[in-house]
Protein backbone atom coordinates (compact mmCIF):
# COMPACT_ATOMS: atom_id res chain seq x y z
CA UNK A 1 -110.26 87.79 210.10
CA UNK A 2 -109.50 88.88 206.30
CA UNK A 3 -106.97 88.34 204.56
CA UNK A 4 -106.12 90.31 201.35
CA UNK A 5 -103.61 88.31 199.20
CA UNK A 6 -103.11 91.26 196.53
CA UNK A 7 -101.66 91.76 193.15
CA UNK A 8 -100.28 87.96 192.20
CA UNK A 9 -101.11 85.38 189.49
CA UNK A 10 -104.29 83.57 190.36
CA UNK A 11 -103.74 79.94 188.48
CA UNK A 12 -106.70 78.04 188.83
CA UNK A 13 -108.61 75.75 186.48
CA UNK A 14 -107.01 76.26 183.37
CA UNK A 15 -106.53 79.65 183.58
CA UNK A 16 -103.93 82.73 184.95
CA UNK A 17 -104.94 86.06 185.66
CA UNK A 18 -103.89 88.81 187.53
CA UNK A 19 -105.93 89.57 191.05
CA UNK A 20 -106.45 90.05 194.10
CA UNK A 21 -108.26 87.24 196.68
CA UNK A 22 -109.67 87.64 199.40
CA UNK A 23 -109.74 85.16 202.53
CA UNK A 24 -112.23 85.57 205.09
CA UNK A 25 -111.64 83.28 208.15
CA UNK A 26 -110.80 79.98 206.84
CA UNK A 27 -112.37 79.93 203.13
CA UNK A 28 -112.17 81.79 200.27
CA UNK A 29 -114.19 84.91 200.19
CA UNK A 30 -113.94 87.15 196.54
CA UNK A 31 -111.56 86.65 193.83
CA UNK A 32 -111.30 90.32 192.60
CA UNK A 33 -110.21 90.00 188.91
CA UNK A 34 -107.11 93.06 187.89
CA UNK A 35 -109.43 94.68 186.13
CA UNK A 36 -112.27 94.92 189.00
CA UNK A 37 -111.45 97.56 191.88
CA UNK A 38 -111.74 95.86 195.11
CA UNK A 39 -112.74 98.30 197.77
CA UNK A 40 -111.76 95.75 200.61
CA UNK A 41 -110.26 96.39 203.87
CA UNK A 42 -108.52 93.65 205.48
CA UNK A 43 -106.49 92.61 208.89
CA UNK A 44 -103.50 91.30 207.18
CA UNK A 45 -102.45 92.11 203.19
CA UNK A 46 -100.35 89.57 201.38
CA UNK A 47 -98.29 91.72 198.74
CA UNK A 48 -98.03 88.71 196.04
CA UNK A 49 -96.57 91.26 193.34
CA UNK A 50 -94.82 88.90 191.12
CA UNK A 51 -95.86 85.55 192.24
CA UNK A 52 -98.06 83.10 191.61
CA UNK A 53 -101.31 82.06 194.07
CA UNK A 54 -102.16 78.16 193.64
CA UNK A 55 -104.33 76.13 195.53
CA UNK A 56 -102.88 74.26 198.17
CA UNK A 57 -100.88 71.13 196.74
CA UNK A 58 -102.69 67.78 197.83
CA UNK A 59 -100.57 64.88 197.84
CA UNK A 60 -102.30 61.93 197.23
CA UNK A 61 -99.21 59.38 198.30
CA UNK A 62 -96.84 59.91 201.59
CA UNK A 63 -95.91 57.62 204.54
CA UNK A 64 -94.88 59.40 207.43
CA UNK A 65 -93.42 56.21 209.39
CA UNK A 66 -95.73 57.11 212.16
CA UNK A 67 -96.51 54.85 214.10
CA UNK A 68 -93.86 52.39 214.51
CA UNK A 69 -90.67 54.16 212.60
CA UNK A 70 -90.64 57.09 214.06
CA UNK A 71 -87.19 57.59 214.58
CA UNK A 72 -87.37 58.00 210.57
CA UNK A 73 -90.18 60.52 210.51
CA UNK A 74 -93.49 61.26 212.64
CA UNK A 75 -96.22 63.28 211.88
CA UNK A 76 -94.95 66.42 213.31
CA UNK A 77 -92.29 66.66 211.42
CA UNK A 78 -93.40 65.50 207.87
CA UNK A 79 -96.36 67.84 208.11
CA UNK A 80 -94.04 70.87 208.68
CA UNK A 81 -92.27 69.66 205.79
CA UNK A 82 -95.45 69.64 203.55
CA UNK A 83 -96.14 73.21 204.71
CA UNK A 84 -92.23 74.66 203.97
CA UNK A 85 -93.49 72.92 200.61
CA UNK A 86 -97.05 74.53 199.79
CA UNK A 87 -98.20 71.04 200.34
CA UNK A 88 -101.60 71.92 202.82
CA UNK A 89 -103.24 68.28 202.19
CA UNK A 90 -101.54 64.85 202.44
CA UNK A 91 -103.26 61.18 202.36
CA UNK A 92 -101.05 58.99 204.19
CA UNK A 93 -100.36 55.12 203.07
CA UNK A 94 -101.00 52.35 206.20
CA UNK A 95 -97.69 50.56 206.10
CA UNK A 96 -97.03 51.62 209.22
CA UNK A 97 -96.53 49.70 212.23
CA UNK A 98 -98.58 48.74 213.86
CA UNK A 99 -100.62 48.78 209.69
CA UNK A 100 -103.61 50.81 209.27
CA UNK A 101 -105.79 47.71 208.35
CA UNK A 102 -108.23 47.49 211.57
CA UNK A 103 -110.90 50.35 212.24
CA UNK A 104 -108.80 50.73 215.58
CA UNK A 105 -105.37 51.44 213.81
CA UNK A 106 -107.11 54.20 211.83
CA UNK A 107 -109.06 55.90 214.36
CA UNK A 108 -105.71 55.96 216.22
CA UNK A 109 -104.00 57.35 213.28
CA UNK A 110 -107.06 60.48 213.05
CA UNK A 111 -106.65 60.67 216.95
CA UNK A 112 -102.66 61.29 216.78
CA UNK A 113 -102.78 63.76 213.60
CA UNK A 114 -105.47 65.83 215.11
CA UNK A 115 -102.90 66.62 217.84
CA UNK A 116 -99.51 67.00 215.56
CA UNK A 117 -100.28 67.46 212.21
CA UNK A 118 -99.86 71.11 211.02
CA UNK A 119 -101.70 70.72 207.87
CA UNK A 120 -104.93 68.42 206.32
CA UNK A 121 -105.05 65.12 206.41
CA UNK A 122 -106.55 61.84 206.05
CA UNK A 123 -105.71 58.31 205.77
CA UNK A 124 -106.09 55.21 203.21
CA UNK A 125 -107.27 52.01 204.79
CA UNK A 126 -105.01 48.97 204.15
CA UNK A 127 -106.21 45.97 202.33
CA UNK A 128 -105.26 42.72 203.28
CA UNK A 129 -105.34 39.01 202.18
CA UNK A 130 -108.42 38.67 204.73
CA UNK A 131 -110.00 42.05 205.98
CA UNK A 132 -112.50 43.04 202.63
CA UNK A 133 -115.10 42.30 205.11
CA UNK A 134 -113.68 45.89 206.81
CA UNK A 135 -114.69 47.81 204.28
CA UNK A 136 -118.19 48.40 204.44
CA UNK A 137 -117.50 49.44 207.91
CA UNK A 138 -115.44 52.12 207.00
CA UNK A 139 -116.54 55.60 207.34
CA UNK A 140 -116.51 56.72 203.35
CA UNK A 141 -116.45 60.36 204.38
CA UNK A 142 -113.23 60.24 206.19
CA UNK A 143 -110.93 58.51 204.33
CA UNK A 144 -109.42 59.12 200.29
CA UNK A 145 -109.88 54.79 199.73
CA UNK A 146 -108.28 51.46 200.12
CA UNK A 147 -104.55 50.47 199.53
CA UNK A 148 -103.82 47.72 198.25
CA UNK A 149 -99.83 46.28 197.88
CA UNK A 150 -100.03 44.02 194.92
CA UNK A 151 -96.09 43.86 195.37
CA UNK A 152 -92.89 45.06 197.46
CA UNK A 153 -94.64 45.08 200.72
CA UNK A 154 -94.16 43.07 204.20
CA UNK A 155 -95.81 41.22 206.35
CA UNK A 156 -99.48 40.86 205.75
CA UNK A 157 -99.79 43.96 203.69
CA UNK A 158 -99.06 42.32 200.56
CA UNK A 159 -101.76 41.12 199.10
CA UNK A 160 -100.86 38.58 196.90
CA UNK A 161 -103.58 35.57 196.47
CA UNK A 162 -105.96 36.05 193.58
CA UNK A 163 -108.58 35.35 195.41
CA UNK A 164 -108.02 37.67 198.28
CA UNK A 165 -107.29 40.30 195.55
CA UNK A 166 -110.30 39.80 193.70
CA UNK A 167 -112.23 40.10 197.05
CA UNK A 168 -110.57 43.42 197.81
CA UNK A 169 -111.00 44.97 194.85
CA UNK A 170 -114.93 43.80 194.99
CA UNK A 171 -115.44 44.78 198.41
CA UNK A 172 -114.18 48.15 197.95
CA UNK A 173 -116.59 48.68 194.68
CA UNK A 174 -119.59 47.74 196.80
CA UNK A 175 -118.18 49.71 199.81
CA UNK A 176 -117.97 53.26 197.17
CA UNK A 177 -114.39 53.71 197.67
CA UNK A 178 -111.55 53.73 195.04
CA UNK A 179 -108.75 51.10 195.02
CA UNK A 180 -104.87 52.86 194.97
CA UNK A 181 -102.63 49.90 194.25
CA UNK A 182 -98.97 49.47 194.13
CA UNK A 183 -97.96 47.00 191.35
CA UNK A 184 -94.76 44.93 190.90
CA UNK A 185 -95.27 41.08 189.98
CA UNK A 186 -93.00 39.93 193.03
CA UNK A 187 -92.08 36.16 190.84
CA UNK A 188 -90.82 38.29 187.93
CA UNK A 189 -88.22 40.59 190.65
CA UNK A 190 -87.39 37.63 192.68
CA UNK A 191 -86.05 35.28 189.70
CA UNK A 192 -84.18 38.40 188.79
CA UNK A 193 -82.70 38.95 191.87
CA UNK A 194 -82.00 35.71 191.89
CA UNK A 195 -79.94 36.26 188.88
CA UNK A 196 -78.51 39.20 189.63
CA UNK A 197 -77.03 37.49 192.61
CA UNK A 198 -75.66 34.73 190.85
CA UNK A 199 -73.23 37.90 188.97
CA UNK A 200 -72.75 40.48 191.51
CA UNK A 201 -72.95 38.78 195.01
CA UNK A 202 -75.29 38.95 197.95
CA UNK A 203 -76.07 42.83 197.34
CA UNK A 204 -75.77 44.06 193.67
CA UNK A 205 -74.93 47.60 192.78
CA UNK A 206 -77.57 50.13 192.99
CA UNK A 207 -77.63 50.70 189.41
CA UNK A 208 -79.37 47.23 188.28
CA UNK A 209 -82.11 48.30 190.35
CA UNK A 210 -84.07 49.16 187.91
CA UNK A 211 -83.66 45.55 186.06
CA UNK A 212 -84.18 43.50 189.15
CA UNK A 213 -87.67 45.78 189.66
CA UNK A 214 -87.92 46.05 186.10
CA UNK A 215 -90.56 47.52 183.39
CA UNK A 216 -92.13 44.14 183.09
CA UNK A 217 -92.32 43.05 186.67
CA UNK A 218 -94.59 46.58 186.79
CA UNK A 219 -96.76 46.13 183.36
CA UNK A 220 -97.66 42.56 184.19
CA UNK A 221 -98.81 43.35 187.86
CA UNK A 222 -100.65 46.70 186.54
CA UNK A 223 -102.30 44.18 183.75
CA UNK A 224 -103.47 42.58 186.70
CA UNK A 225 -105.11 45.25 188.53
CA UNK A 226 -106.82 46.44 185.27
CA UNK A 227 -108.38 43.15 184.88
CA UNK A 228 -109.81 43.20 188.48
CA UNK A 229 -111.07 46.28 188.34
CA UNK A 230 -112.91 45.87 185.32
CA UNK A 231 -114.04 42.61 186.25
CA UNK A 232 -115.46 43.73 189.86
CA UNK A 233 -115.91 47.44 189.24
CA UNK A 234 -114.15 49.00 191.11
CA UNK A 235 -112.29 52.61 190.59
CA UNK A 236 -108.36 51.79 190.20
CA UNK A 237 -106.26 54.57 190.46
CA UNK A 238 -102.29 52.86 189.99
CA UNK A 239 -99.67 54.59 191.87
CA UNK A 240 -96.32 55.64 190.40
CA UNK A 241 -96.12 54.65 187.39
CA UNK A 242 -93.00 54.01 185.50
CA UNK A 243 -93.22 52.63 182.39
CA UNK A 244 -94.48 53.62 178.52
CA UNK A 245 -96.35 50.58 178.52
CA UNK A 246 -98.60 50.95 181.49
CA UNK A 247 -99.18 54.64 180.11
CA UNK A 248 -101.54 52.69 177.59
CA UNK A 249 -103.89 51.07 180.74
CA UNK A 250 -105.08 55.07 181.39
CA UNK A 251 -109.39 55.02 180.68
CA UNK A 252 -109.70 57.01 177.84
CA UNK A 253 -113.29 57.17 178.23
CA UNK A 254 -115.44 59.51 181.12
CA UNK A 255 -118.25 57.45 182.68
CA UNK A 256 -119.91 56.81 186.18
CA UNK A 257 -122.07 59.37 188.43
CA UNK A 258 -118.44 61.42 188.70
CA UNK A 259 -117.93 61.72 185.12
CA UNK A 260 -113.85 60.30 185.56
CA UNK A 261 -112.29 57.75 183.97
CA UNK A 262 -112.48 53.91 185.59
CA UNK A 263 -108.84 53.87 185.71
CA UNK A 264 -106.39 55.92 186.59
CA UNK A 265 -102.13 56.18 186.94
CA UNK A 266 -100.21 58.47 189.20
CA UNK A 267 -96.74 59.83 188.17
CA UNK A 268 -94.52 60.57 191.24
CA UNK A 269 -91.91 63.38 191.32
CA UNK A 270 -88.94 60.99 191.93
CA UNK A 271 -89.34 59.11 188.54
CA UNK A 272 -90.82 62.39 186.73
CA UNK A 273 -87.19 64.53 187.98
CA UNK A 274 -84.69 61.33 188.22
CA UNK A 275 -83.41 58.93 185.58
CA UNK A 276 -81.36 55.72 185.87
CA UNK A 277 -78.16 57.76 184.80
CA UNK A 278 -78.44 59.69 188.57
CA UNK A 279 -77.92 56.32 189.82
CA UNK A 280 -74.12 57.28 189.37
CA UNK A 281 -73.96 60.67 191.61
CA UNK A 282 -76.81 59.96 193.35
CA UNK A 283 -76.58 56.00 194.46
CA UNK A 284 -79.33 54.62 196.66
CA UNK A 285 -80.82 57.99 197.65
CA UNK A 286 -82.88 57.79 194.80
CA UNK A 287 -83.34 54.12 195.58
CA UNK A 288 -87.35 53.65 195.71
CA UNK A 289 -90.33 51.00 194.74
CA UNK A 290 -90.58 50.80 191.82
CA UNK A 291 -87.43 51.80 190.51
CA UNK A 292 -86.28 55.40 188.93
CA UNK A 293 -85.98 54.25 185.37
CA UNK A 294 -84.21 55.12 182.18
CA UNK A 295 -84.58 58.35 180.47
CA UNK A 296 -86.68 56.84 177.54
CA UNK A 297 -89.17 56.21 180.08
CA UNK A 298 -88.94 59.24 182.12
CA UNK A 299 -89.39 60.75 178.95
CA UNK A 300 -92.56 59.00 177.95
CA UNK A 301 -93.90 60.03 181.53
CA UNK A 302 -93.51 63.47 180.92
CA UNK A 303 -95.02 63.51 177.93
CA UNK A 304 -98.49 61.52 179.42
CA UNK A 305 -98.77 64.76 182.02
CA UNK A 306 -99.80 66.51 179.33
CA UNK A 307 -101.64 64.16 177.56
CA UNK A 308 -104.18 63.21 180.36
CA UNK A 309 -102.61 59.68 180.71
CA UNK A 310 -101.35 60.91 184.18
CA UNK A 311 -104.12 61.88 186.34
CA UNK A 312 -102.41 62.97 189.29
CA UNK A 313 -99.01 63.69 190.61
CA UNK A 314 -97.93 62.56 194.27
CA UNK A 315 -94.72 61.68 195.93
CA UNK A 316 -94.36 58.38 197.48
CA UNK A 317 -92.11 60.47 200.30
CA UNK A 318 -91.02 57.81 202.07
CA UNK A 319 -88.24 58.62 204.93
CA UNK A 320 -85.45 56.82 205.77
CA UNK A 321 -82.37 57.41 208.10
CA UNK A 322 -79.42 57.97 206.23
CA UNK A 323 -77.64 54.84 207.43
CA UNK A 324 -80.28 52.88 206.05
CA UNK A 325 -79.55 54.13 202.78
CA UNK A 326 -76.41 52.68 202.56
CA UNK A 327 -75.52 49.45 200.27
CA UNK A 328 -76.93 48.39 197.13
CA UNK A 329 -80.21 46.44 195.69
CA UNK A 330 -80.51 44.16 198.82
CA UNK A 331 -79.03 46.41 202.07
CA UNK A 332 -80.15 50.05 201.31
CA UNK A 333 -83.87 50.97 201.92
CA UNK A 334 -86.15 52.20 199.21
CA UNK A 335 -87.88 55.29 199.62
CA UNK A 336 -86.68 59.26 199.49
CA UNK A 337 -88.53 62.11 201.44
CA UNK A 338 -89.60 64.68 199.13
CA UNK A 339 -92.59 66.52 199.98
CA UNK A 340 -91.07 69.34 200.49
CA UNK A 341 -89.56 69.57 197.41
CA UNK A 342 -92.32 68.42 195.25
CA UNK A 343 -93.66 71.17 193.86
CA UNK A 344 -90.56 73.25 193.49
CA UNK A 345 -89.40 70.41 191.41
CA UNK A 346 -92.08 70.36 189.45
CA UNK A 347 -92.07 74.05 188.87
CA UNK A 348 -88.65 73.74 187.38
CA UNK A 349 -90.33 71.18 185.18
CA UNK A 350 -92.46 74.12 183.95
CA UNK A 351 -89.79 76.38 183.25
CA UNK A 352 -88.06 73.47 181.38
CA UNK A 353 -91.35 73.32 179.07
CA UNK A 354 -92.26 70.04 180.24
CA UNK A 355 -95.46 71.25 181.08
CA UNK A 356 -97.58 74.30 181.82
CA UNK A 357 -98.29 75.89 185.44
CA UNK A 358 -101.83 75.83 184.78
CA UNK A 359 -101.36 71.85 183.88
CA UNK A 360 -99.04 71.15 187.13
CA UNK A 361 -102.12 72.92 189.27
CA UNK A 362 -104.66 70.33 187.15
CA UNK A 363 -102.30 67.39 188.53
CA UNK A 364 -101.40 68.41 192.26
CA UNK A 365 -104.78 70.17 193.20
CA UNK A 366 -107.61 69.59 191.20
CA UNK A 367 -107.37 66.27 189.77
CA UNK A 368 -106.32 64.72 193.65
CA UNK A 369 -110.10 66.11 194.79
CA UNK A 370 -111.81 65.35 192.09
CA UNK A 371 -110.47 61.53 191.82
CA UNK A 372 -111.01 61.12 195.79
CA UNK A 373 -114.36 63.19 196.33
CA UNK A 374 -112.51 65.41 198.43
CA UNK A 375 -114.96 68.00 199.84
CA UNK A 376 -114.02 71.87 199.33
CA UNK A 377 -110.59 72.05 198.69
CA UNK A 378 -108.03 71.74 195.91
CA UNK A 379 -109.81 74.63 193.72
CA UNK A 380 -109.79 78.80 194.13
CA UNK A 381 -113.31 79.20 194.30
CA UNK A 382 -115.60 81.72 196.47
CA UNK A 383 -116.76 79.38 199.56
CA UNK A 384 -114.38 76.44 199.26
CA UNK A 385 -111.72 76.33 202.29
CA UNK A 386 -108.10 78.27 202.17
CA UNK A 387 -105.96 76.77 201.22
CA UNK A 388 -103.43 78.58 199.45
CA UNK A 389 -99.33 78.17 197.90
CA UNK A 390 -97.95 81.35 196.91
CA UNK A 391 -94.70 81.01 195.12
CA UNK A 392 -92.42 83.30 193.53
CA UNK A 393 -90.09 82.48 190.08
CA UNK A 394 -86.50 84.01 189.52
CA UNK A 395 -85.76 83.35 193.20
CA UNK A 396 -82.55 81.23 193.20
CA UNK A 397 -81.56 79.39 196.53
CA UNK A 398 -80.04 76.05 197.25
CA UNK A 399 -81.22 73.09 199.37
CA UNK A 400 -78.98 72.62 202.53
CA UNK A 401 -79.33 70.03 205.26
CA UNK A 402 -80.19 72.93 207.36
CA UNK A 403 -83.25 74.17 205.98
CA UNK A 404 -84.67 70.23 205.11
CA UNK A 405 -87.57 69.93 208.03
CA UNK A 406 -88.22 65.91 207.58
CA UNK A 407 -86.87 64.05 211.03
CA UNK A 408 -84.11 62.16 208.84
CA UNK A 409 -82.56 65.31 207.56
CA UNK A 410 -81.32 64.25 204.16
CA UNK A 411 -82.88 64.86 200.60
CA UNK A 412 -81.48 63.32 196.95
CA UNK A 413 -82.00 67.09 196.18
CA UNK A 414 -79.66 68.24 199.08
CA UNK A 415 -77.17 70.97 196.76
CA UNK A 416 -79.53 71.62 194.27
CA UNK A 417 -80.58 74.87 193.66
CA UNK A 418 -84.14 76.07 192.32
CA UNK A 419 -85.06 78.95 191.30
CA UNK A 420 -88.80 79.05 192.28
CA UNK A 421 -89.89 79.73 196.10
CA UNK A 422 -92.42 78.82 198.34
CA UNK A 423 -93.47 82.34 199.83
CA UNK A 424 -96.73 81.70 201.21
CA UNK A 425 -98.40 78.45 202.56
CA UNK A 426 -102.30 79.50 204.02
CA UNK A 427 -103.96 76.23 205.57
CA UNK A 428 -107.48 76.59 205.98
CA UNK A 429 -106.97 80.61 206.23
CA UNK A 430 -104.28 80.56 208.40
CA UNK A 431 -101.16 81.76 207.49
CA UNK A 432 -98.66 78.69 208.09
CA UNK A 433 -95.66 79.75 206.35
CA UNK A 434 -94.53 82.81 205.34
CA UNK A 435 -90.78 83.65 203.71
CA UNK A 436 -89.13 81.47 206.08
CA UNK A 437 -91.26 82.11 209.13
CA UNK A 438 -93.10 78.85 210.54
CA UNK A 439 -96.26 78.56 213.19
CA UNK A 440 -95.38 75.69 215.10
CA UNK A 441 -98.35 76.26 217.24
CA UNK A 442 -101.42 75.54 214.14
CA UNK A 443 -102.90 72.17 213.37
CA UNK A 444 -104.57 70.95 210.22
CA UNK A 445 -107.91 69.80 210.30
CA UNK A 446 -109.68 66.66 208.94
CA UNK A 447 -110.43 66.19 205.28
CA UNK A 448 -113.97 65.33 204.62
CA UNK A 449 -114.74 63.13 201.58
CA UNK A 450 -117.69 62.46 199.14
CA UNK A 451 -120.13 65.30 200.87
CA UNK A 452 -121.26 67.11 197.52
């Protein structure tokens, strides 16, 4: 089967250029430059006159609620939702239920997505206060790293003895896998939800989220991680980031066999597109861990995209049902599905001069399989698998509850309207999505890791 996706935008690596590529079966056969006449036949031509062909988004950071929550989300569904995105990779976090912290939980997880997820996956192992000794069982090939909840988890997936965490983060050094880590010093959030209490009852207003789960609750956890990483060696890459101040824990140096920095800080699209004033439209649908912040600090976010202080950008999606997202800091769940919105969001981000679409592709594709090894994918290159996102600019249309795929059926970007479009979604050569039109019937396939 080839596949001739003709006359777009090839972004890729720094650069845009007008060409054609060429798919054959489920990688990436020629990439014909404008100015070189390709002579090709092909089974099925993609006319991408006017649009732009990226590499498939990876996101590094989703929870799919499945198993356990499923009534929230499954795999099924979420995956579908990547795809209507141009999202053709996800890793998937292991607060589920029952977690992902035993080898039998994960194989279970691979065994279920091989069966319902329509695009590539794989899954982060959990860290506990007692399973390090895990991780050198764990199959290094399969899976992006280890997770580790350093705050606002449950049950026994928050890690929070030092000596446990100091294990974890040593164990996962010596077992060649990086550490992902969500940080927020849970003393520092409970005395000021204690306080916050004490003035606006049992379940204060939405709006003092941010200052119950506040800037230093998340530098003085992050602080933290630094210090065990560099102390144990590991690779810490710190998930959504929110603050200025934890912009300045970012390696600046390259070093080790991968030539990448030792640490590492995800920005997620919620706090990149959201500020604390949206709070007042918006309530607790944009009510997520950590906190959407002010616009000082969204600001300085942006600005570290650009800079290389962000090294990737992910989404935390993280369904709900609507009625659980009712209430204030207390009742209403935290978390927002978003993946597929996330890269229409950040494309108006580009138009808005935040940053380039050349820099957006460095953060969603590239940098994701570099940082986690990932084998053959996030790049347009001759040989490496197919996945491809063709989108197309100056195409205005408006989120409705009827066209949002996620189980719970709500978005925080439900009446918005963007004016970039997902066209094209080709996972692993096969044509997933196109203008609207969905194969139910295709499955993703598993990503392999660290097989240079």
């Amino acid at each position: 089967m080839r596949i001739g996706i003709k006359g777009g935008t090839i972004v890729n690596e720094g650069h845009s250029f007008r060409g054609d590529l060429v798919v054959k079966d489920d990688r990436i056969d020629e990439i014909i430059p404008e100015n070189r006449a390709s002579r090709s036949s092909y089974d099925q031509e993609i006319d991408a006159t006017g649009c732009f062909v990226l590499p498939g988004i990876i996101d590094e950071h989703v929870h799919f609620r499945d198993p356990g929550m499923t009534q929230k989300a499954d795999v099924e569904s979420e995956s579908r939702a990547a795809a209507y995105g141009g999202v053709t990779s996800y890793f998937e976090m292991p607060n589920t239920t029952p977690p992902t912290v035993t080898l039998e939980n994960l194989s279970n997880k691979f065994e279920r997505a091989s069966h319902e997820s329509h695009v590539n996956y794989s899954f982060f192992f959990g860290a506990t206060n007692s399973n390090a000794g895990l991780f050198s069982q764990l199959d290094r090939t399969r899976i992006p790293g280890i997770k580790i909840f350093m705050g606002a988890s449950t049950g026994n997936l928050l890690v929070d003895r030092l000596g446990a965490l100091e294990n974890a983060f040593r164990s996962a050094a010596s077992a060649g896998l990086p550490v992902m880590t969500h940080c927020e010093d849970m003393g520092i959030i409970n005395e000021n939800m204690k306080q916050a209490k004490l003035t606006y009852g049992e379940d204060p207003p939405v709006a003092m989220h941010p200052l119950i789960r506040s800037a230093e609750a998340c530098l003085k956890c992050s602080q933290l991680a630094v210090s065990l990483a560099k102390k144990t060696g590991a690779r810490l890459h710190i998930a959504h980031i929110t603050t200025a101040r934890e912009l300045a824990l970012a390696s600046q140096s390259l070093s080790g066999p991968l030539n990448l920095p030792q640490i590492t800080l995800e920005a997620c699209v919620p706090h990149l597109f959201f500020s604390a004033d949206d709070y007042a439209v918006k309530g607790a649908l944009i009510k997520c861990n950590p906190a959407v912040k002010g616009k000082t600090e969204q600001a300085a976010l942006r600005k570290a995209l650009v800079d290389g202080r962000i090294f990737c950008i992910g989404t935390d999606h993280a369904p709900h049902l609507l009625k659980d997202k009712q209430g204030g800091c207390v009742k209403a769940a935290s978390g927002m599905p978003m993946v597929q919105f996330s890269l229409v969001t950040m494309l108006e981000l580009v138009d808005k001069g935040v940053l380039t679409i050349e820099k957006m592709v460095e953060l969603m594709c590239h940098h994701p399989a570099l940082l986690f090894e990932v084998k053959d994918r996030g790049f347009l290159r001759e040989g490496y698998k197919a996945d491809i996102t063709v989108v197309k600019p100056h195409e205005p249309w408006k989120v409705t509850e009827a066209g949002i795929q996620s189980k719970c059926k709500w978005s925080p970007v439900e009446g918005h309207e963007y004016h970039w479009k997902v066209v094209d979604t080709i996972c692993n050569g096969h044509v997933l999505y196109h203008d609207g039109q969905f194969d139910p019937d295709y499955r993703g396939e598993e990503i392999a890791f660290r097989q240079h």
